[in-house]
N, C-alpha and C. Protein backbone atom coordinates (compact mmCIF):
# COMPACT_ATOMS: atom_id res chain seq x y z
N UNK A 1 0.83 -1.16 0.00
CA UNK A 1 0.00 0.00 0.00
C UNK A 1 0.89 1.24 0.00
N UNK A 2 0.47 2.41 -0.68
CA UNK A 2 1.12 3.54 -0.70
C UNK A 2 1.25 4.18 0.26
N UNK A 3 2.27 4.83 0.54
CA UNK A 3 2.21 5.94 1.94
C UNK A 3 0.92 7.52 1.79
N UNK A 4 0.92 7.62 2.32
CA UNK A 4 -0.32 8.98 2.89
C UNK A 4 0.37 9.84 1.48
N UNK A 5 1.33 10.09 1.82
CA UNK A 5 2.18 10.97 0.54
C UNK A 5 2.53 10.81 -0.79
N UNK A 6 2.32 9.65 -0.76
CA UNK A 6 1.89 9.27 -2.77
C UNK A 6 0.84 9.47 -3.30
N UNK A 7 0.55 9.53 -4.34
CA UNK A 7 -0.11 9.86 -5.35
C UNK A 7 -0.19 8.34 -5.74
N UNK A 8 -1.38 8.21 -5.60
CA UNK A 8 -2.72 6.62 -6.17
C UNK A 8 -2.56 7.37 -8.12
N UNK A 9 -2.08 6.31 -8.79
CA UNK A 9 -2.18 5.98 -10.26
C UNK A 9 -3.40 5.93 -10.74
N UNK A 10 -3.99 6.40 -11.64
CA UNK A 10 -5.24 6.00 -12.46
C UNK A 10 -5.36 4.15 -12.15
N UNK A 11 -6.57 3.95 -11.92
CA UNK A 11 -6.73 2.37 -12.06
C UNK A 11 -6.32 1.72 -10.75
N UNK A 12 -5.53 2.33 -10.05
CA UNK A 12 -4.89 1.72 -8.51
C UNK A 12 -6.50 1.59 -7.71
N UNK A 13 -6.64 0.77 -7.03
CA UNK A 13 -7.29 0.25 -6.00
C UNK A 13 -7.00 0.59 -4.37
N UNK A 14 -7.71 1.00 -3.49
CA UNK A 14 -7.01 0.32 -2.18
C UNK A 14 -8.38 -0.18 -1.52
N UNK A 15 -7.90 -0.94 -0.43
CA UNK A 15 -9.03 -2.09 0.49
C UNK A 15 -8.85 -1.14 1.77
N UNK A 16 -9.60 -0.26 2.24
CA UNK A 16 -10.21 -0.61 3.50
C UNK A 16 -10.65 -1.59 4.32
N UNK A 17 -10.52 -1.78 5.59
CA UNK A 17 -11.64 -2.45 6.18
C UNK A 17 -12.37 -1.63 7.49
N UNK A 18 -13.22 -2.44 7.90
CA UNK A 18 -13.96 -1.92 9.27
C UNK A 18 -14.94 -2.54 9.35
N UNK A 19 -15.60 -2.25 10.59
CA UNK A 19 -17.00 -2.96 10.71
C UNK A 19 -18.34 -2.62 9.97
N UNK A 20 -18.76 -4.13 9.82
CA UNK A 20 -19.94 -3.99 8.80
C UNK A 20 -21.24 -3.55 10.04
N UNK A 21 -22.00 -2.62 9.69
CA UNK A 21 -23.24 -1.71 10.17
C UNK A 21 -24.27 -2.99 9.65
N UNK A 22 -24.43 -2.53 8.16
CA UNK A 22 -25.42 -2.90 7.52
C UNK A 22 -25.11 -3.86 6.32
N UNK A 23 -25.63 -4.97 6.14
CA UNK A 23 -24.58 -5.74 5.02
C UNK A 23 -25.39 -6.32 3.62
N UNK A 24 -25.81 -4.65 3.24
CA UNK A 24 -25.29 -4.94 1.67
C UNK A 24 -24.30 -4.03 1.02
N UNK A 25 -24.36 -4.79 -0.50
CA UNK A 25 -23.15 -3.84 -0.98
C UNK A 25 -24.04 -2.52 -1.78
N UNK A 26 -23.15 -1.46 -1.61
CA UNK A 26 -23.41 -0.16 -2.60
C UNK A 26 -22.16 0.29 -2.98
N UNK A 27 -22.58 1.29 -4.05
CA UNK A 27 -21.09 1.88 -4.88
C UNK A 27 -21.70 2.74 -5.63
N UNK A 28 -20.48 4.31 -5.35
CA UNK A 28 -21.20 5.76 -5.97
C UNK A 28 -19.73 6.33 -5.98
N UNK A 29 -20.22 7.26 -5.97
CA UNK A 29 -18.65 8.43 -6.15
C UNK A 29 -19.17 8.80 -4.66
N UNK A 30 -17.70 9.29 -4.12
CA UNK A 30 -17.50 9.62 -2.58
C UNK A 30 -18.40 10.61 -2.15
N UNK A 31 -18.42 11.01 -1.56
CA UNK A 31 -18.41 12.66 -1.38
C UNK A 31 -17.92 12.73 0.12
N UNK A 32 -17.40 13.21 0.75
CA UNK A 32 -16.44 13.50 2.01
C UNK A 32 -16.08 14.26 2.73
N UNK A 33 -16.52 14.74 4.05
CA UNK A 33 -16.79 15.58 4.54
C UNK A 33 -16.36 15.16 6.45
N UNK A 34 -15.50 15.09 6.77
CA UNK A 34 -14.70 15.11 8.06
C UNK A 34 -15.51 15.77 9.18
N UNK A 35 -16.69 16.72 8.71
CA UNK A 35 -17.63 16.76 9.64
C UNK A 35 -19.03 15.97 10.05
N UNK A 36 -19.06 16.32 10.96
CA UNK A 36 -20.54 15.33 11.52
C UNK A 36 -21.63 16.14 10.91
N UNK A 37 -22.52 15.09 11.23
CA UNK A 37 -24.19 15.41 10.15
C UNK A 37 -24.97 14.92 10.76
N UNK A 38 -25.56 16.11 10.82
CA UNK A 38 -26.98 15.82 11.95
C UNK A 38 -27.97 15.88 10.55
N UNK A 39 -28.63 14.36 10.60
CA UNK A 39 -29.15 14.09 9.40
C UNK A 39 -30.89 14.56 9.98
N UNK A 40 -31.17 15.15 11.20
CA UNK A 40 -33.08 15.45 11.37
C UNK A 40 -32.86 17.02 10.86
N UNK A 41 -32.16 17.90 11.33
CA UNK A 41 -32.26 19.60 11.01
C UNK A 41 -31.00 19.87 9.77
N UNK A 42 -30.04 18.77 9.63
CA UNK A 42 -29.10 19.41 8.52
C UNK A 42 -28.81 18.28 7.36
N UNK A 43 -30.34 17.82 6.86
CA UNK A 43 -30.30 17.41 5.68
C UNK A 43 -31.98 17.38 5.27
N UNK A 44 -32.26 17.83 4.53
CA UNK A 44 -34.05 17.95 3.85
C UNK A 44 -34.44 16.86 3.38
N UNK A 45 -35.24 15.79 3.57
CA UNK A 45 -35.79 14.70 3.32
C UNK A 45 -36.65 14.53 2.19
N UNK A 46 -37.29 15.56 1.81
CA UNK A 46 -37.56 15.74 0.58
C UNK A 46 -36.45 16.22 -1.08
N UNK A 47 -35.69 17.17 -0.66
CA UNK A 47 -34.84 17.01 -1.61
C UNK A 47 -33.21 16.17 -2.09
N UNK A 48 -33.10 15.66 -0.39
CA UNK A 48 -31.48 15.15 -0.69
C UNK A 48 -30.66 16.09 -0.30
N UNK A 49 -30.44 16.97 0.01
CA UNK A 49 -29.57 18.45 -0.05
C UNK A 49 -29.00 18.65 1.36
N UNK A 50 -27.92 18.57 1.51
CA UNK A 50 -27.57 18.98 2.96
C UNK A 50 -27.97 20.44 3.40
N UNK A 51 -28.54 20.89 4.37
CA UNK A 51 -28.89 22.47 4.45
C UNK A 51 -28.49 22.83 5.84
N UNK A 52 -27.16 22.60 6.42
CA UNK A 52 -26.44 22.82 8.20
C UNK A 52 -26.00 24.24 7.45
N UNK A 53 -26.13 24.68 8.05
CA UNK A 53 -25.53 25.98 8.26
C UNK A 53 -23.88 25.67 8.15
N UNK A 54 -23.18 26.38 7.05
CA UNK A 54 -21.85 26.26 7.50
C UNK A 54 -21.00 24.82 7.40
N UNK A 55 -22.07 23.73 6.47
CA UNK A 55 -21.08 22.76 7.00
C UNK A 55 -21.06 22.71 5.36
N UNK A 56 -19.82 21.89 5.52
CA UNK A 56 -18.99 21.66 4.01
C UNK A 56 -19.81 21.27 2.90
N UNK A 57 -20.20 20.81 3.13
CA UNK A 57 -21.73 20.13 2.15
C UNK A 57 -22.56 20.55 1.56
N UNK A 58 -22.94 21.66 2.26
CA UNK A 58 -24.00 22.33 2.52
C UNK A 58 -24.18 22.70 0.45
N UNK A 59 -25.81 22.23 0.45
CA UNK A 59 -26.48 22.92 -1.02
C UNK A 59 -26.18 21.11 -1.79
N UNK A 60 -24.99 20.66 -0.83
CA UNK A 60 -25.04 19.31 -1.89
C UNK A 60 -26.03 18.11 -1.42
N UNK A 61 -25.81 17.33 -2.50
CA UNK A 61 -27.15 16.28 -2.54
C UNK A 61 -26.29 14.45 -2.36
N UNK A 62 -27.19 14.07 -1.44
CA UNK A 62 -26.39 13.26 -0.65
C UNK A 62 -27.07 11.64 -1.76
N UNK A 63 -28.06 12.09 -2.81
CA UNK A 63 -28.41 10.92 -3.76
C UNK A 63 -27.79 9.96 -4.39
N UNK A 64 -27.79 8.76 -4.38
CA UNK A 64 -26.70 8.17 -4.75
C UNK A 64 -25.41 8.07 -4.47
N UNK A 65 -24.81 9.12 -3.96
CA UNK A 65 -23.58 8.99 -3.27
C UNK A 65 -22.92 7.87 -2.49
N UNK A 66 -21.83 7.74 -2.47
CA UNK A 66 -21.81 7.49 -0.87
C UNK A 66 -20.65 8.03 0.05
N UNK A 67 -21.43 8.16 1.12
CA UNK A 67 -21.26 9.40 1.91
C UNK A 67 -20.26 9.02 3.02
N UNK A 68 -19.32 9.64 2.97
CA UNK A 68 -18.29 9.27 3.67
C UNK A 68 -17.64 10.49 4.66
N UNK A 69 -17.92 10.39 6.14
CA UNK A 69 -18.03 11.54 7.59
C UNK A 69 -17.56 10.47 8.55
N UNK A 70 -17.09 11.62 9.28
CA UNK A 70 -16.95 11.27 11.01
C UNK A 70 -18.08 10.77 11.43
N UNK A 71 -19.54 10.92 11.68
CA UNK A 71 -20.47 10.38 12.43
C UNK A 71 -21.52 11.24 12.65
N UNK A 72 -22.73 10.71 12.83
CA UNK A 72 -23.91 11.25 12.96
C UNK A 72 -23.92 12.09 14.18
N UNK A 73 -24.72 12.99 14.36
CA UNK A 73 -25.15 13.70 15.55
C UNK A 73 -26.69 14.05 15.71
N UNK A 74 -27.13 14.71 16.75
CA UNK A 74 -28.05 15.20 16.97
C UNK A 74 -29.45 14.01 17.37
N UNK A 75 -30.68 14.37 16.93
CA UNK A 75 -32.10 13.92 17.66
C UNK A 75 -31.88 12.52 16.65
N UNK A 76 -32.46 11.44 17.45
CA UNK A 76 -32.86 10.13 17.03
C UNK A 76 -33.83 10.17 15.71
N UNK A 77 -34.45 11.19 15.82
CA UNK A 77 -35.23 11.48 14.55
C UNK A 77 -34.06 11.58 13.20
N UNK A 78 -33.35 11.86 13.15
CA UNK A 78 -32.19 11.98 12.13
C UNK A 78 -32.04 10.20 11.10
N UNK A 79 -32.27 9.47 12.19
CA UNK A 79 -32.88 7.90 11.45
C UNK A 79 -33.88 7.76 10.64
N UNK A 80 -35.12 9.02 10.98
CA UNK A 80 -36.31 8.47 10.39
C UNK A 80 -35.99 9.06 8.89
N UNK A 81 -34.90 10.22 8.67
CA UNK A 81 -34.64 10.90 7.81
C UNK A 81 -33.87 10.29 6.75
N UNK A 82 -32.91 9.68 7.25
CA UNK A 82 -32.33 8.21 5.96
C UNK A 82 -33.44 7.42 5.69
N UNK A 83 -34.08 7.37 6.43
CA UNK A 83 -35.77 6.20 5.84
C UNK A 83 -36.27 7.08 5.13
N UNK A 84 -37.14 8.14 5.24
CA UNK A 84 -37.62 8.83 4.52
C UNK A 84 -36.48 9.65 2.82
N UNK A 85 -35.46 9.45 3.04
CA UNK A 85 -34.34 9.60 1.80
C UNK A 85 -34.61 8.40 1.08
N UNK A 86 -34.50 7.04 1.47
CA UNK A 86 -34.43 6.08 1.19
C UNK A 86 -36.04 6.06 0.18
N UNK A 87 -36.95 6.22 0.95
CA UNK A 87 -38.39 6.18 0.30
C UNK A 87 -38.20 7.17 -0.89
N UNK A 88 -37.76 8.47 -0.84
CA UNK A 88 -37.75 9.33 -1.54
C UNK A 88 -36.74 9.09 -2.99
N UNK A 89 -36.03 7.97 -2.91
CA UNK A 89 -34.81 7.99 -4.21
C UNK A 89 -34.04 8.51 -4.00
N UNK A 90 -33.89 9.33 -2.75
CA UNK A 90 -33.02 10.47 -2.64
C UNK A 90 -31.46 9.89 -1.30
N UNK A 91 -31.53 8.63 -1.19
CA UNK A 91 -30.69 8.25 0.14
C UNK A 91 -29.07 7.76 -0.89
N UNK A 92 -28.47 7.89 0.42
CA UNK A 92 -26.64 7.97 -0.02
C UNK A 92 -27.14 6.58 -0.89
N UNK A 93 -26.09 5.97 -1.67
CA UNK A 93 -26.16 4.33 -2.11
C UNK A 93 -25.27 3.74 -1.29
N UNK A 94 -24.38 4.05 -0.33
CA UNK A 94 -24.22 3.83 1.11
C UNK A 94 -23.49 4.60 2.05
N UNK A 95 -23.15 4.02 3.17
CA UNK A 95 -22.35 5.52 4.34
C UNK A 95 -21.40 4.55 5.04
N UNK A 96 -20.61 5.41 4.57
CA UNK A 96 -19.13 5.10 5.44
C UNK A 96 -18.38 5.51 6.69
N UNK A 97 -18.30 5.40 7.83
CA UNK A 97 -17.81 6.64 8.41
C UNK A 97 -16.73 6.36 9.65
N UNK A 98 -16.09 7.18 10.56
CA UNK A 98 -15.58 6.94 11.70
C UNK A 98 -15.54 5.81 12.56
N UNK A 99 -17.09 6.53 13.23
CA UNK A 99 -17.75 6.38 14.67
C UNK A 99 -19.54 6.06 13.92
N UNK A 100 -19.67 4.76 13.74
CA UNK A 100 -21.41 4.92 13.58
C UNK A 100 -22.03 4.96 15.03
N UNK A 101 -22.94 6.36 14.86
CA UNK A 101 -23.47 6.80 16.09
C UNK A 101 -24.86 5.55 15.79
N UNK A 102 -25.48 5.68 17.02
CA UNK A 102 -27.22 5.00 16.89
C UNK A 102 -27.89 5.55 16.14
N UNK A 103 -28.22 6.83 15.77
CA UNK A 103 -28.88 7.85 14.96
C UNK A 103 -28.54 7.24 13.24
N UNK A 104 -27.00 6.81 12.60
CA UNK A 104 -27.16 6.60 11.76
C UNK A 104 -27.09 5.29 11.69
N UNK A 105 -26.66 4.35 12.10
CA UNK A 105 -26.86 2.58 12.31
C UNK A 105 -28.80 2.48 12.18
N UNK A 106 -29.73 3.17 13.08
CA UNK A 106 -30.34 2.47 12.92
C UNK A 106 -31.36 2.95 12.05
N UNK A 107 -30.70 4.56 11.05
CA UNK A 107 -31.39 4.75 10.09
C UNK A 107 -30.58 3.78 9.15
N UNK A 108 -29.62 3.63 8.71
CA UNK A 108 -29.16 2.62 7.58
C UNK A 108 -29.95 1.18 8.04
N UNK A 109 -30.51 0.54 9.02
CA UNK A 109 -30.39 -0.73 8.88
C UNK A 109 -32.24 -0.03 8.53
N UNK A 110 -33.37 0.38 8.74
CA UNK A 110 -34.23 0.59 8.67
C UNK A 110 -34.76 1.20 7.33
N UNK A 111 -33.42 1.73 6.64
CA UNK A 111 -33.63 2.35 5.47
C UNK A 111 -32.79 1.71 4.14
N UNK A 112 -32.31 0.34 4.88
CA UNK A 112 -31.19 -0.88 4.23
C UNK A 112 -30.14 -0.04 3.16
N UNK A 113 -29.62 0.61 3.66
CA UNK A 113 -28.59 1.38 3.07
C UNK A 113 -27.01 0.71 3.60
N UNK A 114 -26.03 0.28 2.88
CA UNK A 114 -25.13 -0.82 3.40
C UNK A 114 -23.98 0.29 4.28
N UNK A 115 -23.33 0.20 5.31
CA UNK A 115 -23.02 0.67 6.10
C UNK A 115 -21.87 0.36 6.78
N UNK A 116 -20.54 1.04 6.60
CA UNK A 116 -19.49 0.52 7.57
C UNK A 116 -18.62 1.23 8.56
N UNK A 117 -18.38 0.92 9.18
CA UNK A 117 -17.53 2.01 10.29
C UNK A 117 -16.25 1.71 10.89
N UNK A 118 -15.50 2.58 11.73
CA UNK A 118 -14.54 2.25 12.03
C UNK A 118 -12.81 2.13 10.66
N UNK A 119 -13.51 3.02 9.60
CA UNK A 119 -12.23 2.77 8.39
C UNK A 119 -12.06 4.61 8.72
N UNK A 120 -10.64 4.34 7.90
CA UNK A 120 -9.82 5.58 8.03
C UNK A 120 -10.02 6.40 7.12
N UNK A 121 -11.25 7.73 6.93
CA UNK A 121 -11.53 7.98 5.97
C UNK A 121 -10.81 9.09 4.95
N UNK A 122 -9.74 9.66 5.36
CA UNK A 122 -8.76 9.94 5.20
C UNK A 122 -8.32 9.48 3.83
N UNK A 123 -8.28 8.49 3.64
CA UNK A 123 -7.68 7.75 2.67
C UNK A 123 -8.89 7.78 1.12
N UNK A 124 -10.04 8.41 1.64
CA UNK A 124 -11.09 8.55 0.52
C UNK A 124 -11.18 9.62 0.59
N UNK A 125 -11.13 9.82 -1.05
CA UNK A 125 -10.63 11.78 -1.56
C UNK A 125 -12.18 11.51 -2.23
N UNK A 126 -12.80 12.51 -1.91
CA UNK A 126 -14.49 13.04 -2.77
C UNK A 126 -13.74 12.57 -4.26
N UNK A 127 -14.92 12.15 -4.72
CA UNK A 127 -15.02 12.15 -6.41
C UNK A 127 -14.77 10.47 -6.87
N UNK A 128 -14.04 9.97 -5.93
CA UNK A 128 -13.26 8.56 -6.38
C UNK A 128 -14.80 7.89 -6.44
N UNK A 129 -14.87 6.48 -7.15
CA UNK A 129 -15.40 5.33 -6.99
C UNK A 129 -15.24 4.58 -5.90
N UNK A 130 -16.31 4.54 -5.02
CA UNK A 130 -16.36 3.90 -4.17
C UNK A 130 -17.07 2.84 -3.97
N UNK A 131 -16.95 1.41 -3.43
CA UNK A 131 -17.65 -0.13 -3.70
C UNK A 131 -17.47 -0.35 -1.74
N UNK A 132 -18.96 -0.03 -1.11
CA UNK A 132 -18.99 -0.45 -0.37
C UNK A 132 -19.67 -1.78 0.06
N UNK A 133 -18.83 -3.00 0.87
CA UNK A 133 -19.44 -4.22 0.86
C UNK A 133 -19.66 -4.63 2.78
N UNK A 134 -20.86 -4.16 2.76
CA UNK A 134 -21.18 -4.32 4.24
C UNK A 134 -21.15 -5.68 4.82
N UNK A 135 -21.39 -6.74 3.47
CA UNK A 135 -21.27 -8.42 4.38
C UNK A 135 -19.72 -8.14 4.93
N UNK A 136 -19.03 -8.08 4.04
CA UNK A 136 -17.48 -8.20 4.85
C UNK A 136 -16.94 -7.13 5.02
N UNK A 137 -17.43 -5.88 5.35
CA UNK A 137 -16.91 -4.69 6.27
C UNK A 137 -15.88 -4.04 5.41
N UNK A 138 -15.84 -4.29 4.09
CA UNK A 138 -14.84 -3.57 3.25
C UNK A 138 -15.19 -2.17 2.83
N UNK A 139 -13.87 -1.90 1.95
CA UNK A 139 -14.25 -0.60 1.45
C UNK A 139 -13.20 0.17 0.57
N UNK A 140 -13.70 -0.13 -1.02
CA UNK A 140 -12.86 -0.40 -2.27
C UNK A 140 -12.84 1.13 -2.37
N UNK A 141 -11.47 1.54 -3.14
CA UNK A 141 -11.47 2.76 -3.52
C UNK A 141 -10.50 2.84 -4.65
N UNK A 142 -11.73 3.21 -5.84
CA UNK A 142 -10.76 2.98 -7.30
C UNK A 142 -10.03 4.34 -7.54
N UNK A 143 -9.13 4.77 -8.11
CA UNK A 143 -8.61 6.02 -8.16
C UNK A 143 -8.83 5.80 -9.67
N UNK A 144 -9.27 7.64 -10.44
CA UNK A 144 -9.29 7.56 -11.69
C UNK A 144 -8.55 8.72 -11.83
């Protein structure tokens, strides 16, 4: 594996691992954001769109993606909001993150969005191809 300080080649691969949340597989382009997301007041359930005040995201659309943060925050209601994304067409195609708080574990398992935690996300730059496989806690990252 490359050091932190190389430069990933077109076509290079790397394997994450961590614990599987939720275990199916999804795969989207990254999007990545080192801050927490309070998914009940700083994401709209009707459009997909992150709307926190101030946070990195903010105006973007979390559809298809997959969404790769430190960890959920805020009201338990923030679960019903990946369900209601999920109903809407509008939910990540999966979430990767830190620390899975309860808020997003038990919206991914309720809204079957595949789910892993505990990987170093660091190592996933927004934009890449990402193949998340929740049976075995992986987490592919194609560089183009």
């Amino acid at each position: 594996m490359k050091g932190e300080d190389e430069r990933m080649q077109e076509g290079e691969r790397i394997r994450l691992t961590g614990r599987s949340i939720y275990p199916r597989i999804g795969q989207g382009q990254a999007l990545v954001t080192k801050m927490n997301i309070s998914f009940f007041v700083g994401v709209d359930p009707e459009s997909g769109l992150v709307l926190e005040r101030d946070h990195e995201l903010q105006r973007q659309s979390l559809a298809g993606v997959v969404l790769v943060f430190s960890a959920g925050k805020g009201s338990t209601v923030g679960s019903y909001t990946l369900y209601r994304l999920k109903k809407a067409g509008l939910a990540p195609a999966a979430i990767v993150d830190i620390e899975c708080k309860t808020i997003t574990a038990v919206g991914c398992i309720i809204a079957e969005i595949p789910c892993v935690d505990q990987v170093t996300i660091e190592r996933i730059p927004s934009g890449m191809m990402v193949v998340v496989d929740g049976n075995s806690g992986s987490v592919e990252v194609q560089f183009r």
